[in-house]
N, C-alpha and C. Protein backbone atom coordinates (compact mmCIF):
# COMPACT_ATOMS: atom_id res chain seq x y z
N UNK A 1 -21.09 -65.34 39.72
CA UNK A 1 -20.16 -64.49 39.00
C UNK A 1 -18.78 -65.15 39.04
N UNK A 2 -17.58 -64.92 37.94
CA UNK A 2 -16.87 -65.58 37.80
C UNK A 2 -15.85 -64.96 38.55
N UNK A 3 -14.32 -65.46 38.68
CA UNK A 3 -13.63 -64.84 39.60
C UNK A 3 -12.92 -63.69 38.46
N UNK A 4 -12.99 -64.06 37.33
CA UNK A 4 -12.68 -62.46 36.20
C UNK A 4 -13.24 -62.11 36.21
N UNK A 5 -14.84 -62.16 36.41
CA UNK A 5 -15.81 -60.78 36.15
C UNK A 5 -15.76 -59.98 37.56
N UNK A 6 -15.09 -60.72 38.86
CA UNK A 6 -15.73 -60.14 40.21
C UNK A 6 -13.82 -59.36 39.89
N UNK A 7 -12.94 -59.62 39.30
CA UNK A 7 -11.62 -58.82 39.13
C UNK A 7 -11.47 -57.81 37.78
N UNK A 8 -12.38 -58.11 37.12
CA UNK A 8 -12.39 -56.76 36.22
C UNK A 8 -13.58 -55.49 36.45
N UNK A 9 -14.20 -55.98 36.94
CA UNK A 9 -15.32 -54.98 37.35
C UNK A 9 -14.63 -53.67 38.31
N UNK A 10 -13.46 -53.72 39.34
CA UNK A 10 -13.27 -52.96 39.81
C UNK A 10 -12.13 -52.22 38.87
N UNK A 11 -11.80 -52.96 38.03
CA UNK A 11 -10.53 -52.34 37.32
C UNK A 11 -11.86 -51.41 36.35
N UNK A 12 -12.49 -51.71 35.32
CA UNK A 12 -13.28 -51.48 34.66
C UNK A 12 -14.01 -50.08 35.10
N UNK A 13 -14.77 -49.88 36.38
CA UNK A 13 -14.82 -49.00 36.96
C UNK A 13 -13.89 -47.99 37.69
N UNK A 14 -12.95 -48.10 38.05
CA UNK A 14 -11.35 -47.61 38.08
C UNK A 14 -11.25 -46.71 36.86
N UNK A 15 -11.04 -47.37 35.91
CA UNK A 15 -10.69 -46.92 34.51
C UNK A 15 -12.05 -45.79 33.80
N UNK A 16 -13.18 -46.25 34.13
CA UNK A 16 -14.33 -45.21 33.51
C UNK A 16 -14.04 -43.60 34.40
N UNK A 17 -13.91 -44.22 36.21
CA UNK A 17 -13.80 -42.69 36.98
C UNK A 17 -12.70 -42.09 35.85
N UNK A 18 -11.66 -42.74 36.05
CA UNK A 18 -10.15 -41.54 36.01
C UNK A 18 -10.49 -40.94 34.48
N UNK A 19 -11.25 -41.82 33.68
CA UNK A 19 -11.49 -41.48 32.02
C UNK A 19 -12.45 -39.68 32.09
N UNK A 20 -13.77 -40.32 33.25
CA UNK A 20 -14.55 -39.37 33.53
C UNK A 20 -14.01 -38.36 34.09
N UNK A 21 -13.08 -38.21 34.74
CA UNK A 21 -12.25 -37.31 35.72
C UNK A 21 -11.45 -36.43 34.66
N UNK A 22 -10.93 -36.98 33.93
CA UNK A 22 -9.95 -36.56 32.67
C UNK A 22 -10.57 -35.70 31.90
N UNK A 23 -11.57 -36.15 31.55
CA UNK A 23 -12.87 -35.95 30.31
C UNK A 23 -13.16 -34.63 31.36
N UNK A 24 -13.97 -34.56 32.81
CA UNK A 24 -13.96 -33.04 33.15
C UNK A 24 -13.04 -31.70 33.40
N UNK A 25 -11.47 -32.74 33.94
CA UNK A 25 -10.54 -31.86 33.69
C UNK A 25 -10.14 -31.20 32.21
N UNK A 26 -10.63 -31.66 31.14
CA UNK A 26 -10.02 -31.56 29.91
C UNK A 26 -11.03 -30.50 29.63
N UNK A 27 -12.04 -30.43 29.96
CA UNK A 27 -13.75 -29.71 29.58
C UNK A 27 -13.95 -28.04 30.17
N UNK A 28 -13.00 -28.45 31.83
CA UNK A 28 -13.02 -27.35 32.62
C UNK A 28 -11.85 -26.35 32.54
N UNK A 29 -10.88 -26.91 32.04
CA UNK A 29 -9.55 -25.86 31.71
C UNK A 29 -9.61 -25.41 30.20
N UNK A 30 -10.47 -26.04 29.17
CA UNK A 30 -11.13 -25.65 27.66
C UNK A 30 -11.79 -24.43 27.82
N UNK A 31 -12.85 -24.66 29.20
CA UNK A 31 -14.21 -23.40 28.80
C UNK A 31 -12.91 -22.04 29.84
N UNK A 32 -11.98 -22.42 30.34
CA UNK A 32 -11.14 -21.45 30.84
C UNK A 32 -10.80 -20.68 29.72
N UNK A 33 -9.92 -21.77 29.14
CA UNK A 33 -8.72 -21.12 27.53
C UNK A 33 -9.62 -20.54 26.74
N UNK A 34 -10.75 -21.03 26.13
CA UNK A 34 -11.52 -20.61 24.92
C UNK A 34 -11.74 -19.32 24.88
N UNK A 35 -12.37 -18.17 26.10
CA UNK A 35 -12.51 -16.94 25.76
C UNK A 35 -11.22 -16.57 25.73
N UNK A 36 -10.01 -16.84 25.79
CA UNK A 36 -9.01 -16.17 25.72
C UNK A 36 -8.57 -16.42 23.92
N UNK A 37 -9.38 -17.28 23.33
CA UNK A 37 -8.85 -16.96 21.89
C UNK A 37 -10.31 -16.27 21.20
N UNK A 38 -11.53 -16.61 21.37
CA UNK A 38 -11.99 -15.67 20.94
C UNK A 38 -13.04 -14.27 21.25
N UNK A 39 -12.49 -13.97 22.19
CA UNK A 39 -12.53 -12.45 22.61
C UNK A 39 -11.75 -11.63 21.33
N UNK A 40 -10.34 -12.07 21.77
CA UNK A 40 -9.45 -11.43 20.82
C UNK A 40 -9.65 -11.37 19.33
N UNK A 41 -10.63 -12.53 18.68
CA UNK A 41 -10.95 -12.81 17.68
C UNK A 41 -12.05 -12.21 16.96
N UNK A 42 -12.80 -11.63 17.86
CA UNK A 42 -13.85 -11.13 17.66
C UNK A 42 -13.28 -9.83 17.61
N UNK A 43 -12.63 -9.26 18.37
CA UNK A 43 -12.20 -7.74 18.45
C UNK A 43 -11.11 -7.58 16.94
N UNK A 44 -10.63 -8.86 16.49
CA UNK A 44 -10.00 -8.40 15.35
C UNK A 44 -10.50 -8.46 14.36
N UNK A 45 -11.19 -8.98 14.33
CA UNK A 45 -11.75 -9.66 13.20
C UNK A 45 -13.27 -9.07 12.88
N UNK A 46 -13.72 -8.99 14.00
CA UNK A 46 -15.29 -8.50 13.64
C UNK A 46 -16.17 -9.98 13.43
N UNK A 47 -17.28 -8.86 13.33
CA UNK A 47 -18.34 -10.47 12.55
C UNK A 47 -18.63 -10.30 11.34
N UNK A 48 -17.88 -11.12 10.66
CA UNK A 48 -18.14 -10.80 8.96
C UNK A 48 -18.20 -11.91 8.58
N UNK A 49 -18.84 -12.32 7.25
CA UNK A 49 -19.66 -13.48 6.83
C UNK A 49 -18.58 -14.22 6.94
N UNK A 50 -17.26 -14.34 6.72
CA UNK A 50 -16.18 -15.27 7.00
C UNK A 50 -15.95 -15.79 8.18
N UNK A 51 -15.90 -14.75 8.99
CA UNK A 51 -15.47 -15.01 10.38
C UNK A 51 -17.26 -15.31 11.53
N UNK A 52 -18.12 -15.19 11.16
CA UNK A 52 -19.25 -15.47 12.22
C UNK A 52 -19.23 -17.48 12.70
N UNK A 53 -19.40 -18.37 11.47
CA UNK A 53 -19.46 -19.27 11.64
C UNK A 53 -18.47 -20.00 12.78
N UNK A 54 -17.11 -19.07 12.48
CA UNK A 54 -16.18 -19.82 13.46
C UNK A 54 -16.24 -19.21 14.73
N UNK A 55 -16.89 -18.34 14.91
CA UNK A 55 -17.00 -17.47 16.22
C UNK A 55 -18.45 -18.23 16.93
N UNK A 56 -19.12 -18.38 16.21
CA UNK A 56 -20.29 -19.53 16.85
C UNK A 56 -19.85 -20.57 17.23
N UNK A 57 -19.02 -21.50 16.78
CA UNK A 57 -18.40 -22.47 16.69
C UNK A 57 -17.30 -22.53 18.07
N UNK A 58 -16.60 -21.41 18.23
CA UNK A 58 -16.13 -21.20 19.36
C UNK A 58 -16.93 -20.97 20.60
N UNK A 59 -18.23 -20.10 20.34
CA UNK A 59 -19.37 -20.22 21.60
C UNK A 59 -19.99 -21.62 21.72
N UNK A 60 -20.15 -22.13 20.96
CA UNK A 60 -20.99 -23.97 21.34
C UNK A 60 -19.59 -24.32 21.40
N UNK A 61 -18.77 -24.74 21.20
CA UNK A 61 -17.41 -24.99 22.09
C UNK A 61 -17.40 -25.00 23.57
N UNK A 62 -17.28 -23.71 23.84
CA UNK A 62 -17.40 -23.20 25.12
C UNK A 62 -18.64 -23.72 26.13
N UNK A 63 -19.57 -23.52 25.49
CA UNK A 63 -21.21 -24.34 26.25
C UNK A 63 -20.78 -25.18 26.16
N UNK A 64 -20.40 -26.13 25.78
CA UNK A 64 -20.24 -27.85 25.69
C UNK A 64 -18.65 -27.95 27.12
N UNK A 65 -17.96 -27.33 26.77
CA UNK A 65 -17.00 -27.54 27.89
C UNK A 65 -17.25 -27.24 29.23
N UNK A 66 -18.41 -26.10 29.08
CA UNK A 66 -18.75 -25.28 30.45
C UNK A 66 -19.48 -26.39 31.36
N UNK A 67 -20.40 -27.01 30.26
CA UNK A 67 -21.83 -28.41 31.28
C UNK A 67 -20.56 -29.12 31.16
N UNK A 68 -19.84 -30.05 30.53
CA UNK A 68 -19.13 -30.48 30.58
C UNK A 68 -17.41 -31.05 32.24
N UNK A 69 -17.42 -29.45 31.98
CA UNK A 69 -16.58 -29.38 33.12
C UNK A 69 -16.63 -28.91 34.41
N UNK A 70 -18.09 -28.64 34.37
CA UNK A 70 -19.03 -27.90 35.63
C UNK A 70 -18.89 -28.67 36.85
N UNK A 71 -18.18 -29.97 37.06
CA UNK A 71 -18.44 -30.76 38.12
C UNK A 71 -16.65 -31.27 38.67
N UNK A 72 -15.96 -30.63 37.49
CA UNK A 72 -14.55 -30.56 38.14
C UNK A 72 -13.91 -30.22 39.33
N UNK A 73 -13.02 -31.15 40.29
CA UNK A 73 -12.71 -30.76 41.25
C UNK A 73 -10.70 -30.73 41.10
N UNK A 74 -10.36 -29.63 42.00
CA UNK A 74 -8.67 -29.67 41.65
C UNK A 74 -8.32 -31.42 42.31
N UNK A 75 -9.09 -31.66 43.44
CA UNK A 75 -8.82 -32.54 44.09
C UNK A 75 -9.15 -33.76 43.75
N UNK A 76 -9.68 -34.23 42.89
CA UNK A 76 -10.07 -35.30 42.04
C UNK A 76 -11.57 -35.78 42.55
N UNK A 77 -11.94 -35.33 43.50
CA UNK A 77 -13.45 -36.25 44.26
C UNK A 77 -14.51 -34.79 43.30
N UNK A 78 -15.37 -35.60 42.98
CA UNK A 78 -17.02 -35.13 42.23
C UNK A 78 -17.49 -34.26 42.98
N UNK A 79 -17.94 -33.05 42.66
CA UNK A 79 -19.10 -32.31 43.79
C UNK A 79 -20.36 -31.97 43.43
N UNK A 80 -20.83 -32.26 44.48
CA UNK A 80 -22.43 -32.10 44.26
C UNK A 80 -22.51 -30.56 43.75
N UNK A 81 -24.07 -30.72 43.09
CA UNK A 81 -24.26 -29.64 42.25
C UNK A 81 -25.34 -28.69 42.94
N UNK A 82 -26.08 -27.63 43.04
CA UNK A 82 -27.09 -26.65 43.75
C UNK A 82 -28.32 -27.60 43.15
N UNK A 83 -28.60 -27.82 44.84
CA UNK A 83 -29.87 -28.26 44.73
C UNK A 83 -29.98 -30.13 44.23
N UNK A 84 -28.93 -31.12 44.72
CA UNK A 84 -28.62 -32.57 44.62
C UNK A 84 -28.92 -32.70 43.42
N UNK A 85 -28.30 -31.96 42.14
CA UNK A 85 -28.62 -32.63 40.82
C UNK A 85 -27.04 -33.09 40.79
N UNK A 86 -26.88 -34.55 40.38
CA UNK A 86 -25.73 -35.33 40.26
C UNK A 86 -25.83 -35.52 39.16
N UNK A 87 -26.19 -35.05 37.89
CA UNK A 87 -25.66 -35.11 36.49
C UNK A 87 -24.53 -34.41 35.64
């Protein structure tokens, strides 16, 4: 191995954690905010052929941020999940 591949590899991996870290902080404070816009949205609005699509759209939102940000820590280190699933 070359002496750039044995000096970018730790930068390279450096850069994927904090990306990955970001990517769950960004996922886990989303599935926070999201019922706070559509709860309210639903109560004003109703479900009417206009408004359903975007109210779905806000629930797969929410699922996607929830797996998403399920492994967020305030402290920056990963935590294991119930039962050693590390995905």
């Amino acid at each position: 191995m070359s002496e750039h591949a044995r000096l970018a590899s730790p930068l390279v991996t450096r850069s994927v954690d904090r990306g990955m870290s970001l990517l769950r902080w960004s996922a886990f404070w989303s599935a926070v905010v999201l019922p706070l816009v559509h709860v309210p949205f639903v109560v004003a609005e109703g479900f009417t052929a206009e408004s359903t699509p975007l109210i779905a759209a806000l629930w797969v939102a929410n699922a996607v941020a929830l797996v998403l940000g399920r492994r967020h820590s305030p402290h920056g280190r990963t935590r294991s999940l119930p039962g050693g699933d590390q995905s």
